[in-house]
Protein backbone atom coordinates (compact mmCIF):
# COMPACT_ATOMS: atom_id res chain seq x y z
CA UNK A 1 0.00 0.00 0.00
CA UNK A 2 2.73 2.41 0.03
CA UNK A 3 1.63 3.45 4.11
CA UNK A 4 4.13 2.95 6.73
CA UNK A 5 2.92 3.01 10.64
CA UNK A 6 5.39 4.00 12.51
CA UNK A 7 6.61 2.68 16.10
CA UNK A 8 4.47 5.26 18.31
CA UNK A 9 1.14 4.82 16.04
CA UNK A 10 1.84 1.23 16.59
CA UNK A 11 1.47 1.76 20.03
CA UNK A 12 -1.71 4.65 19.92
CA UNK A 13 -3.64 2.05 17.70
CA UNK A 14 -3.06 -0.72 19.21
CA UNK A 15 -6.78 -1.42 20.72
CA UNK A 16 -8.64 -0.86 16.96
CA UNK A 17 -5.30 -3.05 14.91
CA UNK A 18 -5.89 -6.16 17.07
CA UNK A 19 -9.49 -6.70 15.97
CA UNK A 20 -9.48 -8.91 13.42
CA UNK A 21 -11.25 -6.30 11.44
CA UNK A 22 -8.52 -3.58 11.13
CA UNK A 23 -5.30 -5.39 11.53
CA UNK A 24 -2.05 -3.85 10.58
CA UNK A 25 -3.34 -3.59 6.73
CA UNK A 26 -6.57 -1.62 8.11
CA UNK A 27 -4.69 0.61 9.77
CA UNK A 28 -2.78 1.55 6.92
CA UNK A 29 -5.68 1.96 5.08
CA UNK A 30 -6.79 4.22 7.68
CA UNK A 31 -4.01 6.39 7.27
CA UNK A 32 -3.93 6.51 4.18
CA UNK A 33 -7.69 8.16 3.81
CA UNK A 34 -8.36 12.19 3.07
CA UNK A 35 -11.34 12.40 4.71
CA UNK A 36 -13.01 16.09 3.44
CA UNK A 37 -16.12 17.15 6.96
CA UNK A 38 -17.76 20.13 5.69
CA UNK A 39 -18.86 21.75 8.90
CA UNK A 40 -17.12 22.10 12.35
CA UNK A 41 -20.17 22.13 14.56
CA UNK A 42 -22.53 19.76 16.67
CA UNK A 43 -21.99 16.96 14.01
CA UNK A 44 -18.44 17.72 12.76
CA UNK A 45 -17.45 17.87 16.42
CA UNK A 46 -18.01 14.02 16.85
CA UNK A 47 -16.90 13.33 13.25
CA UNK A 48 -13.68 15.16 13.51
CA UNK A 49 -12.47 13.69 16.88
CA UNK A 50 -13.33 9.97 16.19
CA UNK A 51 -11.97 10.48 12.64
CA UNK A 52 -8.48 11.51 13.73
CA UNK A 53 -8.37 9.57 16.69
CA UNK A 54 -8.83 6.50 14.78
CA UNK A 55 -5.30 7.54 12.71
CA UNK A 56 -7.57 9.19 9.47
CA UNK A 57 -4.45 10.31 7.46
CA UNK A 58 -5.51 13.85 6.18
CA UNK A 59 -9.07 15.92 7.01
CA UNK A 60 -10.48 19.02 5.58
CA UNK A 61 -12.55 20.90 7.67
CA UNK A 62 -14.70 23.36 5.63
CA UNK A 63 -16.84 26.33 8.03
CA UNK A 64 -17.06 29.72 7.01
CA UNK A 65 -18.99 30.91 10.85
CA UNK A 66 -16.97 31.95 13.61
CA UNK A 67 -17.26 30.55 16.73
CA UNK A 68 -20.24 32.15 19.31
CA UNK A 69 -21.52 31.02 23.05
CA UNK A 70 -24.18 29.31 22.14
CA UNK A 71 -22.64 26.60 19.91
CA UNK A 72 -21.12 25.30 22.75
CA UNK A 73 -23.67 23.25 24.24
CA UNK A 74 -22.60 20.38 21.42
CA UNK A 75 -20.19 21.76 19.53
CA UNK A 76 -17.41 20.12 21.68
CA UNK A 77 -14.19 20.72 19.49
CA UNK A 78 -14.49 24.47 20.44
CA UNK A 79 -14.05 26.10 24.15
CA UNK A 80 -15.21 29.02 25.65
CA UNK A 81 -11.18 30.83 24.41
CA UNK A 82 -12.06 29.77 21.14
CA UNK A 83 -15.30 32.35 21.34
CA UNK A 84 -14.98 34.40 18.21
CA UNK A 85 -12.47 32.33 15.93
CA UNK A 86 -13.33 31.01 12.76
CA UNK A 87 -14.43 27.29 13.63
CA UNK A 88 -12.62 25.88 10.78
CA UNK A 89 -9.07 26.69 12.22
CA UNK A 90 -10.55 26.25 15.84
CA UNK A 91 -11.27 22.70 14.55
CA UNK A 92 -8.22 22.41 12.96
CA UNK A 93 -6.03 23.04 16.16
CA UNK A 94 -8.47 20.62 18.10
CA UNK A 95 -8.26 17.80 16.43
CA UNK A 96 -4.23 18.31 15.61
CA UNK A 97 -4.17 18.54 20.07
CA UNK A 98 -5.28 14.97 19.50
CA UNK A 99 -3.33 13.73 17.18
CA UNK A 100 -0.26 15.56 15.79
CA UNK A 101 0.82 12.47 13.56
CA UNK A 102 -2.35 13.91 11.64
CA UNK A 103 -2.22 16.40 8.54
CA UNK A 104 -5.34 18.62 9.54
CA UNK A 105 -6.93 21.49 6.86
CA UNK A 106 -9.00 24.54 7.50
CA UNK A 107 -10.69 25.53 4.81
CA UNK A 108 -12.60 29.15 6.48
CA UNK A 109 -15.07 29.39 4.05
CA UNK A 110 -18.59 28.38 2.56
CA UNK A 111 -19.06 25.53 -0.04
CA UNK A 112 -20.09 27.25 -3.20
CA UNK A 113 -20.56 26.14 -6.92
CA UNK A 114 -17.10 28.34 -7.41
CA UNK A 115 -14.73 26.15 -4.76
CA UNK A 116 -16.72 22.79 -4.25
CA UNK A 117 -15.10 20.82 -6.93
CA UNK A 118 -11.80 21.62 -6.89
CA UNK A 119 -12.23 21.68 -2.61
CA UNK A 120 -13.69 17.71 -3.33
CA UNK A 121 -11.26 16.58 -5.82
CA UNK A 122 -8.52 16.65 -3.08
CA UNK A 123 -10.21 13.65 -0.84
CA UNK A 124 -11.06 10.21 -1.16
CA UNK A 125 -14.82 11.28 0.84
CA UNK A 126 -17.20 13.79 1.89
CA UNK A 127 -18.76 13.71 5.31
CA UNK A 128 -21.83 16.17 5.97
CA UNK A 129 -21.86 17.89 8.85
CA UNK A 130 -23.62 21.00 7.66
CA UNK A 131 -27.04 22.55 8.55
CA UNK A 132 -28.61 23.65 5.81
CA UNK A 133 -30.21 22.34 2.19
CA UNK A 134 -28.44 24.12 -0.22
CA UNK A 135 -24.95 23.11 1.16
CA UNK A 136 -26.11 19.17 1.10
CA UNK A 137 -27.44 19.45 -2.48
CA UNK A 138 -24.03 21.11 -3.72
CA UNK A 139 -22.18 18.32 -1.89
CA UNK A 140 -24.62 15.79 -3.06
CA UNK A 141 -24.16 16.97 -6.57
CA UNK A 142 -20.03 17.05 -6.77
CA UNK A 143 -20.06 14.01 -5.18
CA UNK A 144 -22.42 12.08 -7.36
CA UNK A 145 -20.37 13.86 -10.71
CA UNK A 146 -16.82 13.23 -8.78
CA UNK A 147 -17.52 9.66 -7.99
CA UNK A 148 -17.16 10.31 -3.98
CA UNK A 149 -18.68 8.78 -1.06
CA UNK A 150 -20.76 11.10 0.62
CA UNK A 151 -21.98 10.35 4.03
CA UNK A 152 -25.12 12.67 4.82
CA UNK A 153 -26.09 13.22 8.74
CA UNK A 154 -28.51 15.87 10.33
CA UNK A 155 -30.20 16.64 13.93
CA UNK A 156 -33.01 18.68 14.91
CA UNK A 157 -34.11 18.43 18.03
CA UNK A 158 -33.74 14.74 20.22
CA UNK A 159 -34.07 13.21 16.43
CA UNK A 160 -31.42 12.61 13.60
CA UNK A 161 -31.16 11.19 10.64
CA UNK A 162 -28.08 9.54 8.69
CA UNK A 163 -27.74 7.74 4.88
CA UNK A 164 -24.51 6.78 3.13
CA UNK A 165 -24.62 8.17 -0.81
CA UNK A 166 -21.95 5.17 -2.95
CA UNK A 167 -22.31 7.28 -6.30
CA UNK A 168 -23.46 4.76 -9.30
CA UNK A 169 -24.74 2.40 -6.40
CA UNK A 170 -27.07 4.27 -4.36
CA UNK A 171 -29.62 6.61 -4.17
CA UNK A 172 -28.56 10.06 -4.13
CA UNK A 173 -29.41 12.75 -1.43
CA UNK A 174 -31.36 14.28 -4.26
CA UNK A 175 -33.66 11.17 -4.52
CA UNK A 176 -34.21 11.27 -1.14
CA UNK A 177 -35.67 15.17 -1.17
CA UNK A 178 -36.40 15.98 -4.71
CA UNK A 179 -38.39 19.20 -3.88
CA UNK A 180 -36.09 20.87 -0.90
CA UNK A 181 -34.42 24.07 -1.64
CA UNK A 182 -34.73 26.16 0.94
CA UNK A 183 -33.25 26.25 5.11
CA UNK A 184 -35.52 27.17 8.16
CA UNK A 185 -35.17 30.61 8.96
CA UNK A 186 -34.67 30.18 12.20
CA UNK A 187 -32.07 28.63 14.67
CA UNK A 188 -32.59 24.36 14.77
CA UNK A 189 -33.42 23.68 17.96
CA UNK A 190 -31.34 20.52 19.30
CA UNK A 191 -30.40 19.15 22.44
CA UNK A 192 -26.64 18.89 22.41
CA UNK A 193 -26.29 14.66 23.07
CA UNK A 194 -28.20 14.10 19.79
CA UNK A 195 -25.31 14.90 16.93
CA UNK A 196 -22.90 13.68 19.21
CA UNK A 197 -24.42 10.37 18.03
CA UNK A 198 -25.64 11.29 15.10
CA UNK A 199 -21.84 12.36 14.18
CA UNK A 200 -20.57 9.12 15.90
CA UNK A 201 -22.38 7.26 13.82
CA UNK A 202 -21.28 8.63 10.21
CA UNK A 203 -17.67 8.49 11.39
CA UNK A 204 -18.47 4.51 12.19
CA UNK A 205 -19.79 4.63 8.60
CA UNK A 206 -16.50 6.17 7.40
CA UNK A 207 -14.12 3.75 8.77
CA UNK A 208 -16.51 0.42 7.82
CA UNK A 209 -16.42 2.06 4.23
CA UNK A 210 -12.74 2.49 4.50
CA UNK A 211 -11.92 -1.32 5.81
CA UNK A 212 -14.69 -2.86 3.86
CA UNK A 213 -16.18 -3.93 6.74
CA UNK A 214 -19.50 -4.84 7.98
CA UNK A 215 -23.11 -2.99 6.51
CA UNK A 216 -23.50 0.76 5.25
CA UNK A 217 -26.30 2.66 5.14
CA UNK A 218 -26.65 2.41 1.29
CA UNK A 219 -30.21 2.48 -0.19
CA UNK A 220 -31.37 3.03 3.88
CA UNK A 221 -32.22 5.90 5.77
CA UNK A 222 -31.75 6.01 9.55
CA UNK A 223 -33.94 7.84 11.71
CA UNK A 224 -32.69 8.00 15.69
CA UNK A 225 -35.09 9.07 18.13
CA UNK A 226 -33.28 9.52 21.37
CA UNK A 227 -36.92 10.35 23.76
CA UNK A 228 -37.89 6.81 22.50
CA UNK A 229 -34.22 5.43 22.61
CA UNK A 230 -35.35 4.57 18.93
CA UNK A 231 -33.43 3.64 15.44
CA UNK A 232 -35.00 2.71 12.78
CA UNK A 233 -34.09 2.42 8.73
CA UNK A 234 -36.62 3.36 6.20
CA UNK A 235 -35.37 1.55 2.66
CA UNK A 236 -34.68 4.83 -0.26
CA UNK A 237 -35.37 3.97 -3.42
CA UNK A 238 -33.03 5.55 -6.63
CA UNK A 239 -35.25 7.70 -8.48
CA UNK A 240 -34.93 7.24 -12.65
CA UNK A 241 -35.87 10.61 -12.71
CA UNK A 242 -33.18 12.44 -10.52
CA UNK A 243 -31.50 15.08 -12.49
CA UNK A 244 -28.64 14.22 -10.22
CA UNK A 245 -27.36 10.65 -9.84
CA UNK A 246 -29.64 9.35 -13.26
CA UNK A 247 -27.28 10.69 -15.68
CA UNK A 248 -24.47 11.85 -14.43
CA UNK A 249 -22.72 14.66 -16.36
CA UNK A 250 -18.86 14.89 -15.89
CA UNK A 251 -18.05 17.74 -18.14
CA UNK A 252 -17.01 19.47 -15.51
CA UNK A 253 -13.90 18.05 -14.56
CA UNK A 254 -13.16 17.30 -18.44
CA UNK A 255 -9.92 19.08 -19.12
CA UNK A 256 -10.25 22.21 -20.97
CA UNK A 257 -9.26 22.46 -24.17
């Protein structure tokens, strides 16, 4: 594979490489993953920790909102000196407090139809951890074109939801809400517990993708209800009619003449 470990992540990985599951040649794989979270918030908190604690070679962490006191009832990568900071770099220093063997990016700025494709094209995945529509069906959409996993995940209130988007495989985000376009207007309420499991649970998806282990969340979408301790998966069907994952048009990252 190319991916060395050396003596001391030996030693930090030691509990995940002796399940048969990982091994040294999981591991590796492990490192060797670019791992793109596009949000640094209640579910890129979760997300970001587990990801580079578990030895994810290099994550992007895309935010363009600075940090203010009330993200900080889940949004545990940031502390109450971070108040004020952009999120992405707070993020960035976090997670590199964890694990400096770890290459760590902050990208400070908002996903747009300008930087998303060229932001994508420089990881192997693309986790959601966003809060709004318009930044999902962007992702959705240069993932599907870019051939990139895309692991959606959102919270609002005690209840979240999570799917995992394989493009040419799986329904697409855009299958799943064909007629969303716009964000609430006001704040989501959420109680602060809820995408720290929500954002556990997409960065469990991550590494199973990444070690080819065990089931994804392809074709299914998971609905947690933490009042009634509930999770359920609701089969998605691909829609022949998306004008996103039925014909997928890669012009855009044709070179140019």
């Amino acid at each position: 594979m190319g991916v060395e470990l050396s003596e001391e992540e030996l030693e930090r990985y030691q509990r995940q490489i002796i399940l048969p599951e990982v091994g040294i040649k999981g591991q590796q794989k492990i490192k060797a993953a670019k791992v793109l979270l596009v949000g640094a918030g209640g579910l890129g908190s979760p997300v970001g920790f587990y990801l580079a604690a578990a030895g994810i070679g290099k994550i992007g962490i895309v935010d363009s909102d600075a940090i203010d006191l009330s993200n900080l009832n889940r949004q545990v990568l940031h502390r109450n000196g971070d108040l004020g900071r952009a999120k992405a770099e707070s993020a960035r220093l976090a997670l590199k407090n964890l694990n400096q063997d770890i290459e760590v990016l902050a990208y400070p700025m908002r996903l747009t139809q300008q930087n998303a494709e060229k932001t994508v094209m420089d990881y192997d995945m693309v986790v959601d951890c966003s809060d709004n529509f318009p930044a999902r069906f962007l992702m959705n959409q240069v993932c599907v074109h870019s051939g990139k996993p895309f692991f959606y995940g959102a919270v609002s209130g005690f209840e979240g939801q999570m799917m995992t988007i394989i493009p040419g495989l799986t329904p697409c985000y855009n299958c799943l809400f064909p007629n969303m376009s716009t964000s609430p207007d006001k704040p989501i309420p959420v109680i602060g517990v809820v995408p720290g499991v929500i954002g556990m649970i997409q960065a469990t998806q991550v590494l199973k993708y990444i070690l080819g282990q065990g089931d994804l969340l392809v074709g299914k979408l998971s609905l947690y209800n933490a009042l009634k301790l509930d999770l359920l998966k609701v089969d998605v069907k691909r829609s022949l009619l998306c004008p996103v994952c039925s014909v997928v048009d890669t012009s855009w990252c044709e070179p140019t003449p």
